[in-house]
PDB file of N, CA and C in Angstrom:
ATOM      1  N   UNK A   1      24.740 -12.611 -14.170  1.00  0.00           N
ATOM      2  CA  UNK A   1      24.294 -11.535 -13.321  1.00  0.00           C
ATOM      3  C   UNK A   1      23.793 -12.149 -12.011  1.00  0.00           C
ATOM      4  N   UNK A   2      24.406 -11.742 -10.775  1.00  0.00           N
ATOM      5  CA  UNK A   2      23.917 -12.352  -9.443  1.00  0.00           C
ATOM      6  C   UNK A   2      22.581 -11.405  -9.009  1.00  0.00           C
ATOM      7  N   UNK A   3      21.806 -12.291  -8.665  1.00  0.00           N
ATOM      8  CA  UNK A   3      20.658 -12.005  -8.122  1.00  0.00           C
ATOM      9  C   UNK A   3      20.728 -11.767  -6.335  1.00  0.00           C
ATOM     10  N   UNK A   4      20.467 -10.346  -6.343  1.00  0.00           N
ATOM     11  CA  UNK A   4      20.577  -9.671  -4.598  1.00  0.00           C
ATOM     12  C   UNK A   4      19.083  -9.872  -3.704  1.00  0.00           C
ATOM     13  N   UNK A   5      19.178 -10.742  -3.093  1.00  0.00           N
ATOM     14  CA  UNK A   5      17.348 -10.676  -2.413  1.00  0.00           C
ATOM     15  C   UNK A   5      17.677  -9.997  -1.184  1.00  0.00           C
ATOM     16  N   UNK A   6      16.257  -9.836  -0.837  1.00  0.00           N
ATOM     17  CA  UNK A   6      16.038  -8.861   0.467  1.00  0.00           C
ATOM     18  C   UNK A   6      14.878  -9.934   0.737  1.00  0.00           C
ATOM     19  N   UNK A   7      15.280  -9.702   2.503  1.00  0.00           N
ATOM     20  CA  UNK A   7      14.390 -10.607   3.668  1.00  0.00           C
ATOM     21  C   UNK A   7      13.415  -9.305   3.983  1.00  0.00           C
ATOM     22  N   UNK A   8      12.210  -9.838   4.337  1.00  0.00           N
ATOM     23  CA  UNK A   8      11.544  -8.622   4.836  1.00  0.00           C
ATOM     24  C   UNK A   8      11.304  -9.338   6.186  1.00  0.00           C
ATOM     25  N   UNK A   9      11.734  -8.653   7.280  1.00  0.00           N
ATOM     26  CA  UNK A   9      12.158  -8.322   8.592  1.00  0.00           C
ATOM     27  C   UNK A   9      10.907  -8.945   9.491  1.00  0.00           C
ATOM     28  N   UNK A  10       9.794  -8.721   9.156  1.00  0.00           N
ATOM     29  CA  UNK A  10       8.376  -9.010   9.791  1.00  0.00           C
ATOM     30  C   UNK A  10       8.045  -9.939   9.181  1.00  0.00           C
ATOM     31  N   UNK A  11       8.193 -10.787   8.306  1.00  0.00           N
ATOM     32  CA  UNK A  11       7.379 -11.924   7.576  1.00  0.00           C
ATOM     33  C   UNK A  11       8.644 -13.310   7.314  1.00  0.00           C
ATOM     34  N   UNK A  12       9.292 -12.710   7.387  1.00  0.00           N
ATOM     35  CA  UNK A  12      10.782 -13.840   6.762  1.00  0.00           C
ATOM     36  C   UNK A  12      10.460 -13.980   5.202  1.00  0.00           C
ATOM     37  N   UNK A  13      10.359 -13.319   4.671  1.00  0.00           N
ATOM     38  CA  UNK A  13       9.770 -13.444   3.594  1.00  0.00           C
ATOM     39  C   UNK A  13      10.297 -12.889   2.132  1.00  0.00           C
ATOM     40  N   UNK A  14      11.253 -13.723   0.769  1.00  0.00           N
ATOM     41  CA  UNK A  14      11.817 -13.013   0.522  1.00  0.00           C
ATOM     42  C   UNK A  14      10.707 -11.688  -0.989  1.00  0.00           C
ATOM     43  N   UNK A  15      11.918 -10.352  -0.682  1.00  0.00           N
ATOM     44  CA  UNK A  15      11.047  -9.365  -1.623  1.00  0.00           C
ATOM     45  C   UNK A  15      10.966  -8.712  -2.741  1.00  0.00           C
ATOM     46  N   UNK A  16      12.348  -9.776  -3.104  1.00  0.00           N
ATOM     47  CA  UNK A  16      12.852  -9.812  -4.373  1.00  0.00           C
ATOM     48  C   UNK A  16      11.883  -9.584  -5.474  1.00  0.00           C
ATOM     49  N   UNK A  17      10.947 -10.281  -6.139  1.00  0.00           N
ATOM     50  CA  UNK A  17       9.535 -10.733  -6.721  1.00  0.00           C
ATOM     51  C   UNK A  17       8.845  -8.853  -6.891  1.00  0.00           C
ATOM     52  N   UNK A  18       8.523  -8.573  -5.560  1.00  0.00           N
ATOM     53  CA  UNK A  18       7.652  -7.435  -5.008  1.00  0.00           C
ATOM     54  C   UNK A  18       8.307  -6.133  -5.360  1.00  0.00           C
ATOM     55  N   UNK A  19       9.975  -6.079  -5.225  1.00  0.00           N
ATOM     56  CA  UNK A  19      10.759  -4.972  -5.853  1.00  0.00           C
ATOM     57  C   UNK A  19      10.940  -4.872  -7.385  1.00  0.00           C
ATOM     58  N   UNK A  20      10.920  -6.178  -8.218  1.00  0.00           N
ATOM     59  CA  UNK A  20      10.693  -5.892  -9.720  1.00  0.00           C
ATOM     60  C   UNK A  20       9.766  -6.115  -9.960  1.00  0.00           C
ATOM     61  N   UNK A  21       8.173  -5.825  -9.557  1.00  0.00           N
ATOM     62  CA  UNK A  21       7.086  -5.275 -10.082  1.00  0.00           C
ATOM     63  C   UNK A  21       7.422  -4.117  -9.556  1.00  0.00           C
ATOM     64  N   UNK A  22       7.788  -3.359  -8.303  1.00  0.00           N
ATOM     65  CA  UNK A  22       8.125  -2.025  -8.302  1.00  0.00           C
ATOM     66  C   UNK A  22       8.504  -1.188  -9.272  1.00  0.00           C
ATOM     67  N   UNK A  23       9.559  -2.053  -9.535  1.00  0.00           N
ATOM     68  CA  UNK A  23      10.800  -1.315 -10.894  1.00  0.00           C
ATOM     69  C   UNK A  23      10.130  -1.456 -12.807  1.00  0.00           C
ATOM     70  N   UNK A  24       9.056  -2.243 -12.498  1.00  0.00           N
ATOM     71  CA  UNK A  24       8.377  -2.754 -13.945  1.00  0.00           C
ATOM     72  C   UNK A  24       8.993  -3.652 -14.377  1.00  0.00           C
ATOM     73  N   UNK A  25       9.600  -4.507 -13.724  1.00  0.00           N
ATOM     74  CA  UNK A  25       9.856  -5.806 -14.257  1.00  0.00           C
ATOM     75  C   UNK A  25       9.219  -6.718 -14.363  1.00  0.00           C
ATOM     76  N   UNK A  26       9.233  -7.510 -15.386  1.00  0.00           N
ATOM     77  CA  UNK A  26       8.850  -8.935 -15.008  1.00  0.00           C
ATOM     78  C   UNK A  26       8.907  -9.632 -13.715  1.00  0.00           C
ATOM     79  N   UNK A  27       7.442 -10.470 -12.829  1.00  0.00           N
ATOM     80  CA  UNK A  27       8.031 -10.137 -11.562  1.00  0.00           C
ATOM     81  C   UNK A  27       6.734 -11.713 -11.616  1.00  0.00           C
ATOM     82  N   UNK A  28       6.783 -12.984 -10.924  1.00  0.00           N
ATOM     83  CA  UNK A  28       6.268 -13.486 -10.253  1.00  0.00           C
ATOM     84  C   UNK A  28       5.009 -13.182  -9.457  1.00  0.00           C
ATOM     85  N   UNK A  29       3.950 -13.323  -9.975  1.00  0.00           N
ATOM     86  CA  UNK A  29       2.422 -12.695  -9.298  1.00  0.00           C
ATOM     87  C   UNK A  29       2.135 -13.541  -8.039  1.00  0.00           C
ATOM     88  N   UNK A  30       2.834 -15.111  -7.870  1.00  0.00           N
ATOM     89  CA  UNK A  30       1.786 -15.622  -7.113  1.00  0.00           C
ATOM     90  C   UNK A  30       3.301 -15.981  -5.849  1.00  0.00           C
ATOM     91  N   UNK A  31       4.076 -14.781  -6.231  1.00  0.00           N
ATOM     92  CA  UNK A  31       4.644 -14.673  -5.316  1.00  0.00           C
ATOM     93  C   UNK A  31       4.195 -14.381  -3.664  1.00  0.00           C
ATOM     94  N   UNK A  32       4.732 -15.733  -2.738  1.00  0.00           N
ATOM     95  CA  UNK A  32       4.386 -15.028  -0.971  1.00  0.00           C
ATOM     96  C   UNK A  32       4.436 -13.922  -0.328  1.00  0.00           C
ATOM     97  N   UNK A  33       5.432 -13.042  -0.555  1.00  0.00           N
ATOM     98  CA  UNK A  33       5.411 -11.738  -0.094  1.00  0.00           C
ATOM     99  C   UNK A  33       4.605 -10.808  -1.128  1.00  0.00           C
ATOM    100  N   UNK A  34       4.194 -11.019  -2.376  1.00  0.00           N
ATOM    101  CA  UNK A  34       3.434  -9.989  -3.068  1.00  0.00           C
ATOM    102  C   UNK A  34       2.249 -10.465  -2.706  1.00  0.00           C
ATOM    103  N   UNK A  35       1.560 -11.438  -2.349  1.00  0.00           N
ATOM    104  CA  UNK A  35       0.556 -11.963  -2.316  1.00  0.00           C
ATOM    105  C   UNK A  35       0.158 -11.563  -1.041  1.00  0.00           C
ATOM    106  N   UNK A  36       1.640 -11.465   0.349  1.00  0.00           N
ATOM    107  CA  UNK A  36       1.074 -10.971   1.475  1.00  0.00           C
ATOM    108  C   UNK A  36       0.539  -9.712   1.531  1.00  0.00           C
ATOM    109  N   UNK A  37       0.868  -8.408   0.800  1.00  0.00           N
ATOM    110  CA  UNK A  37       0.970  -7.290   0.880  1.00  0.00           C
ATOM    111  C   UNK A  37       0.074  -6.981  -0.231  1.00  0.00           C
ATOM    112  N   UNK A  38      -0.644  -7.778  -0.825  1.00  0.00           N
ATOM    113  CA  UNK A  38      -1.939  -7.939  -1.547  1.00  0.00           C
ATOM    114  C   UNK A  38      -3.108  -7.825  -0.740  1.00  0.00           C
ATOM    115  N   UNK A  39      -2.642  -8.906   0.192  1.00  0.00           N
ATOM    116  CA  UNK A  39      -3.664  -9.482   1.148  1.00  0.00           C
ATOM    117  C   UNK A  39      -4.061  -8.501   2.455  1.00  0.00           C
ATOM    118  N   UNK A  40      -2.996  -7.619   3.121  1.00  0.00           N
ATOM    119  CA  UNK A  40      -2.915  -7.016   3.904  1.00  0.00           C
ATOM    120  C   UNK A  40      -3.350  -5.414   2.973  1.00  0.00           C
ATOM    121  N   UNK A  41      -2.931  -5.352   2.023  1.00  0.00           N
ATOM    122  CA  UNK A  41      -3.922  -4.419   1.479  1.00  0.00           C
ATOM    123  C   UNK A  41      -5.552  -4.163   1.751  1.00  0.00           C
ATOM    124  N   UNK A  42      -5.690  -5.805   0.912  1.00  0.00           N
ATOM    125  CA  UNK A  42      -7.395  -5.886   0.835  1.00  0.00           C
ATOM    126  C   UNK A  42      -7.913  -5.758   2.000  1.00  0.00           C
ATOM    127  N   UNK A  43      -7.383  -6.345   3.085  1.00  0.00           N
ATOM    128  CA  UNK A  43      -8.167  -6.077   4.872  1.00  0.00           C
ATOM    129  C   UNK A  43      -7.794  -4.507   4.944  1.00  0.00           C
ATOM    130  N   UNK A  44      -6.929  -3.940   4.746  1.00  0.00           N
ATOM    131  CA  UNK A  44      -6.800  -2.190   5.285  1.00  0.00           C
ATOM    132  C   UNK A  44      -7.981  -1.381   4.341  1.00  0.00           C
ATOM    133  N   UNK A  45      -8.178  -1.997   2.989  1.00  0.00           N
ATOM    134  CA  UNK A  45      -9.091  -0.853   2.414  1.00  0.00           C
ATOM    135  C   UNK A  45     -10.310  -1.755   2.432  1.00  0.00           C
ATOM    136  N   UNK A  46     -10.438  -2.678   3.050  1.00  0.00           N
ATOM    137  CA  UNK A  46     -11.683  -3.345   3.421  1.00  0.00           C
ATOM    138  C   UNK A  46     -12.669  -2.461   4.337  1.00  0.00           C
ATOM    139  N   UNK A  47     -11.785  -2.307   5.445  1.00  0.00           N
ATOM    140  CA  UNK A  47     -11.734  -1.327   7.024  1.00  0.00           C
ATOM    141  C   UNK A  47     -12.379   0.020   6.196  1.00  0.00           C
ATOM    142  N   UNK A  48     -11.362   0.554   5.714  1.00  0.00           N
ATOM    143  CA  UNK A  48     -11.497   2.310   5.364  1.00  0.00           C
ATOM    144  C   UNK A  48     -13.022   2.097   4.633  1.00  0.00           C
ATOM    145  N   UNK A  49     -13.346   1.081   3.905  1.00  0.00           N
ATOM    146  CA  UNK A  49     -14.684   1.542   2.503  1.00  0.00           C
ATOM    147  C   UNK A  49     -16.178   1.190   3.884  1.00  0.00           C
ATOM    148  N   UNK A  50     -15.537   0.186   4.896  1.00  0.00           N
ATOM    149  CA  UNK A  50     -17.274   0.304   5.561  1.00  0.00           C
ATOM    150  C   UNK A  50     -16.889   0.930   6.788  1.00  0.00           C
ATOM    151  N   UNK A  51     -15.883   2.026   6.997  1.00  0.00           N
ATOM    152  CA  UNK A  51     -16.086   2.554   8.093  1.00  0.00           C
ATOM    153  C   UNK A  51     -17.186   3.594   8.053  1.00  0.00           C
ATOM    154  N   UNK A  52     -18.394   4.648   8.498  1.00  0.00           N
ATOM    155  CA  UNK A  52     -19.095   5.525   7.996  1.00  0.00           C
ATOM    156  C   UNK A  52     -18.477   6.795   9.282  1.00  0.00           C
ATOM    157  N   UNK A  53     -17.773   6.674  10.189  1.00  0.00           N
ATOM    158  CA  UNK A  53     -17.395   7.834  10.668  1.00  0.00           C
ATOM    159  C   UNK A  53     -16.462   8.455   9.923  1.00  0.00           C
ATOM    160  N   UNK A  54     -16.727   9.851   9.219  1.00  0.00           N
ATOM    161  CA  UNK A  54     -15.234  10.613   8.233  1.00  0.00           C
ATOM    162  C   UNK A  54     -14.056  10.592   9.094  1.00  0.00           C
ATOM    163  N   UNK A  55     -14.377  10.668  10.810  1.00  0.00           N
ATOM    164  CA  UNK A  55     -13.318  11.227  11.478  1.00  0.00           C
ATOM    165  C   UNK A  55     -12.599   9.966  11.481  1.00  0.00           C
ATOM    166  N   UNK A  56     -12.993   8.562  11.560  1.00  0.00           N
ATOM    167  CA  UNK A  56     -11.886   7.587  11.532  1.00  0.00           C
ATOM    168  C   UNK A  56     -11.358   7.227  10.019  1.00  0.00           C
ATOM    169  N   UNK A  57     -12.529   7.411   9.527  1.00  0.00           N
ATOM    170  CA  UNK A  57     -11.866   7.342   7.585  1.00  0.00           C
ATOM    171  C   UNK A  57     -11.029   7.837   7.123  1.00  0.00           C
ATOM    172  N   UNK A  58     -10.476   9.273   7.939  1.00  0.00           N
ATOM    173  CA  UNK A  58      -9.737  10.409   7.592  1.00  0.00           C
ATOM    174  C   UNK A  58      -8.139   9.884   8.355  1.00  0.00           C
ATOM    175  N   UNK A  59      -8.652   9.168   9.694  1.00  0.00           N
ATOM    176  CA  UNK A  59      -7.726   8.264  10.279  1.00  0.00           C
ATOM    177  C   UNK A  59      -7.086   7.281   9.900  1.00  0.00           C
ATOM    178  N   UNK A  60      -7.745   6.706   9.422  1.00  0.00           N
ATOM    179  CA  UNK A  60      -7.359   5.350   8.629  1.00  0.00           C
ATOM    180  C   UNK A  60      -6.271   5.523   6.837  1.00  0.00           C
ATOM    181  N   UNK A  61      -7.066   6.374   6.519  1.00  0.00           N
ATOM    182  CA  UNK A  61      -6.660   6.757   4.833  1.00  0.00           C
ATOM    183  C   UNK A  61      -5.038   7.657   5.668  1.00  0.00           C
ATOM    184  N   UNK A  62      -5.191   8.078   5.999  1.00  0.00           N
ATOM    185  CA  UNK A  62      -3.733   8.550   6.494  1.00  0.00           C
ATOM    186  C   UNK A  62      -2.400   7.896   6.506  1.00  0.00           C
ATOM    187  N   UNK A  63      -3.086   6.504   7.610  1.00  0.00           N
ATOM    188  CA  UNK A  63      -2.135   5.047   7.464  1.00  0.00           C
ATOM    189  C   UNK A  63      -2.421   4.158   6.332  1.00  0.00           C
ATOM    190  N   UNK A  64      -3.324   4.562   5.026  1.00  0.00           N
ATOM    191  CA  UNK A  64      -2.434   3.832   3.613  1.00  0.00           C
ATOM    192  C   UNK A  64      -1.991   4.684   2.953  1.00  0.00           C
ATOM    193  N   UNK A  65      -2.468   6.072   2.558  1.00  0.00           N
ATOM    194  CA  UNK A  65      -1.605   6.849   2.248  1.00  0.00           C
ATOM    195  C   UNK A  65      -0.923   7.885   3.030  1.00  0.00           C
ATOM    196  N   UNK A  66       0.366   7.840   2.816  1.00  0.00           N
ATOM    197  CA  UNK A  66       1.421   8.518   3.276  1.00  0.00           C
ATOM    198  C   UNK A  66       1.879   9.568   2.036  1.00  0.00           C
ATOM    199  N   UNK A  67       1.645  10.662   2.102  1.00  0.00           N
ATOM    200  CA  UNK A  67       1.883  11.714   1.263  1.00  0.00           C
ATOM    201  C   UNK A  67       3.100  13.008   1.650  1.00  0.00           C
ATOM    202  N   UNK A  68       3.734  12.131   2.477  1.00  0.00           N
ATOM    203  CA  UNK A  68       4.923  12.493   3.500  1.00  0.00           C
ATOM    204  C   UNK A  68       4.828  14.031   4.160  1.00  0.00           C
ATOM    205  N   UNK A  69       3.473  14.627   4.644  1.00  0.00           N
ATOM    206  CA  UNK A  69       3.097  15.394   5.316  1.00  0.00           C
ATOM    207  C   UNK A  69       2.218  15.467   6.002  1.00  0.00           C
ATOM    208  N   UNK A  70       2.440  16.280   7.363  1.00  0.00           N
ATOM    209  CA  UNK A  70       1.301  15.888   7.944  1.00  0.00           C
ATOM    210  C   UNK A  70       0.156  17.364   8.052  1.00  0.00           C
ATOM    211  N   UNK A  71       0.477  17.767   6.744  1.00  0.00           N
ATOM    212  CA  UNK A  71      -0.272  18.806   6.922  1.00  0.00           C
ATOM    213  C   UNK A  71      -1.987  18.990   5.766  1.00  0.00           C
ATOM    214  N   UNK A  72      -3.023  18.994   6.250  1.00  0.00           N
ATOM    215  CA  UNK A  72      -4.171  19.240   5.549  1.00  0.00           C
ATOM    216  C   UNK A  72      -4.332  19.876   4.824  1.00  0.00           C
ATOM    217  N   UNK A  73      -4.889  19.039   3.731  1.00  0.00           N
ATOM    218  CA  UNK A  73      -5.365  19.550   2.591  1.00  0.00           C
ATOM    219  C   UNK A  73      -6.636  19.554   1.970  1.00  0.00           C
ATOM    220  N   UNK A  74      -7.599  20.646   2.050  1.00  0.00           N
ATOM    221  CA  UNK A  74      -8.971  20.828   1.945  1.00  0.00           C
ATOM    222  C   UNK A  74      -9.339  20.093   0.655  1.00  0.00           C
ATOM    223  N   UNK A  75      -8.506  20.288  -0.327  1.00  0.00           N
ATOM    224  CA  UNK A  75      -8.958  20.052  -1.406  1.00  0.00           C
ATOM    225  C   UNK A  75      -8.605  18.285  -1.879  1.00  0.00           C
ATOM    226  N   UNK A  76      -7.798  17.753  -0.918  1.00  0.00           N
ATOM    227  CA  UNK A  76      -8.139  16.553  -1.107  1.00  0.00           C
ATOM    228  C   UNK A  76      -9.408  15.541  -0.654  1.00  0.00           C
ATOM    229  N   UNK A  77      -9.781  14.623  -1.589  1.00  0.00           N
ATOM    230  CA  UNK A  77     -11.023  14.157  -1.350  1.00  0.00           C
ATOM    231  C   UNK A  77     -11.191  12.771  -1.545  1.00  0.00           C
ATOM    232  N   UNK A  78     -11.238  11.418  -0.691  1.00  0.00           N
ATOM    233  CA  UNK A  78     -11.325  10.280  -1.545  1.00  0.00           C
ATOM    234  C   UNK A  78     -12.664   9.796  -1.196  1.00  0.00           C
ATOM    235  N   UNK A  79     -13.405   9.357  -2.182  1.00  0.00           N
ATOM    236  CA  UNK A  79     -14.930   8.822  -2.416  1.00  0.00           C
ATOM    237  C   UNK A  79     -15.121   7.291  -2.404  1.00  0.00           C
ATOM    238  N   UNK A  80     -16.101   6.732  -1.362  1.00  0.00           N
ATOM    239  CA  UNK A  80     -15.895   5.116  -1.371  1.00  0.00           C
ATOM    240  C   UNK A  80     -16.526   5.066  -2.711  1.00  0.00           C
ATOM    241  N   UNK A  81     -16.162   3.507  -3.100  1.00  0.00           N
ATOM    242  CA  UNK A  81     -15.473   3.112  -2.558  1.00  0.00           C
ATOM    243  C   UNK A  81     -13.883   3.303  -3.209  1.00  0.00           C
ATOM    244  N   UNK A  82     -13.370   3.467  -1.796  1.00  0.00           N
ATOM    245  CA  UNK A  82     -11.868   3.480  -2.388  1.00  0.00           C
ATOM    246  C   UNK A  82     -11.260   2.271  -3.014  1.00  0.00           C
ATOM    247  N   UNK A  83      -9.790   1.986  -3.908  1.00  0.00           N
ATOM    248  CA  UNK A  83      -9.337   0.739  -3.987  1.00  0.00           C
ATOM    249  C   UNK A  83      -7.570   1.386  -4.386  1.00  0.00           C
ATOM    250  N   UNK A  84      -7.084   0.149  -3.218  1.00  0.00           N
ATOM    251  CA  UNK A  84      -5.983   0.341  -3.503  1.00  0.00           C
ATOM    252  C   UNK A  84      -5.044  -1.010  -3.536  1.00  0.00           C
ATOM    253  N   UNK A  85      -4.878  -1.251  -4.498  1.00  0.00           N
ATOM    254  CA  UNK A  85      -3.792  -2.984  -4.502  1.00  0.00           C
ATOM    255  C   UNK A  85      -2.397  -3.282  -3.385  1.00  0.00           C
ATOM    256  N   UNK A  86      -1.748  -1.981  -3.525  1.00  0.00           N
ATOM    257  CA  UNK A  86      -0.671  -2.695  -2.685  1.00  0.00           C
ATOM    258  C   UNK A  86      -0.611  -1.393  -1.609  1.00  0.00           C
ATOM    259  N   UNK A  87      -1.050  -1.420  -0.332  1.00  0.00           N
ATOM    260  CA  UNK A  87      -1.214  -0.413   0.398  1.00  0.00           C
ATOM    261  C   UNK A  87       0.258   0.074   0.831  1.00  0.00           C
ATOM    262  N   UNK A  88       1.288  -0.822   1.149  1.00  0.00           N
ATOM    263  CA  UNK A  88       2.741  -0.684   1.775  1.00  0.00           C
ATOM    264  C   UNK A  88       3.180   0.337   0.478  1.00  0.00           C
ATOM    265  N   UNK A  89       3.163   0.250  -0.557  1.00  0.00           N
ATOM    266  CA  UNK A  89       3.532   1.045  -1.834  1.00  0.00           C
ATOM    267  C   UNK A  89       2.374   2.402  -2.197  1.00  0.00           C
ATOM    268  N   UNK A  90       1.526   2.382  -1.569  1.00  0.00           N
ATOM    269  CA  UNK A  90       0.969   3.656  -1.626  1.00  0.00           C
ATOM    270  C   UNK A  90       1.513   4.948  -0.756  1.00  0.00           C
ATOM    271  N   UNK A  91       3.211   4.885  -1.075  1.00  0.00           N
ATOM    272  CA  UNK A  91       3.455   5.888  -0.102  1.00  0.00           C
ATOM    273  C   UNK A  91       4.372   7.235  -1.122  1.00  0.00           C
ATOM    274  N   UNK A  92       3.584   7.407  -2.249  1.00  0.00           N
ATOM    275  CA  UNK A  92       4.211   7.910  -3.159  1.00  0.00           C
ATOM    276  C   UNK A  92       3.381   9.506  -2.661  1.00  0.00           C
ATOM    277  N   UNK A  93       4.472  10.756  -2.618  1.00  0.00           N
ATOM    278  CA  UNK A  93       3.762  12.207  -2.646  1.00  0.00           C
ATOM    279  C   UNK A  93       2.512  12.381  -3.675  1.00  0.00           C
ATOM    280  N   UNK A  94       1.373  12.916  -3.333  1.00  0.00           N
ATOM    281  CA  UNK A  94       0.627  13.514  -3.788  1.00  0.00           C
ATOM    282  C   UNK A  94       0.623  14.853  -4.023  1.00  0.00           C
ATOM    283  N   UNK A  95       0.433  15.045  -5.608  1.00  0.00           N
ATOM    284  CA  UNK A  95       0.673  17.012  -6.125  1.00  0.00           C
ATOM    285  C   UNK A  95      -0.698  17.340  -6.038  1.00  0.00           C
ATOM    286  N   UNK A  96      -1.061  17.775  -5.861  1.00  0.00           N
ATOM    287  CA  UNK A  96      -1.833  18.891  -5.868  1.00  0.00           C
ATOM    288  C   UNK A  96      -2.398  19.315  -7.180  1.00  0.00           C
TER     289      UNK A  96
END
């Protein structure tokens, strides 16, 4: 079975590793690109948990989660502190 990698465009970095933990595979943890997007996680929800203005918190939580609308929802609510492991993959719809 040939193995297909993917370059990720901004890092040179391959994302092979990072797509089969996606898929639930067995996947390399101390992989460079999972480890980057670990890392770039922890600084984005670093930001969001000591910001204390809602109006930039509300700003910020927007750009890790992507809930592919841009329309408000009263009844959503997130409480510090937040935590989220892989922020680039937090772009899954939220139901309601």
């Amino acid at each position: 079975m040939a193995s297909h990698s993917a370059i990720d465009p901004q890092t040179g970095l391959d994302t092979t590793e990072f797509q089969r933990m996606l898929q639930g595979k067995p996947y390399l943890a101390s992989d460079p690109y999972r480890c980057h997007i670990a890392a770039k996680g922890a600084d984005a929800v670093y930001e969001f948990n000591q910001e204390r203005s809602m109006e930039k918190r509300v700003e910020l939580l927007r750009s890790l989660v992507k809930n592919g609308s841009d329309v408000e929802d009263p009844q959503r609510f997130v409480a510090l502190p937040f935590f989220c492991e892989y922020v680039s993959w937090c772009a899954a719809p939220i139901d309601s």
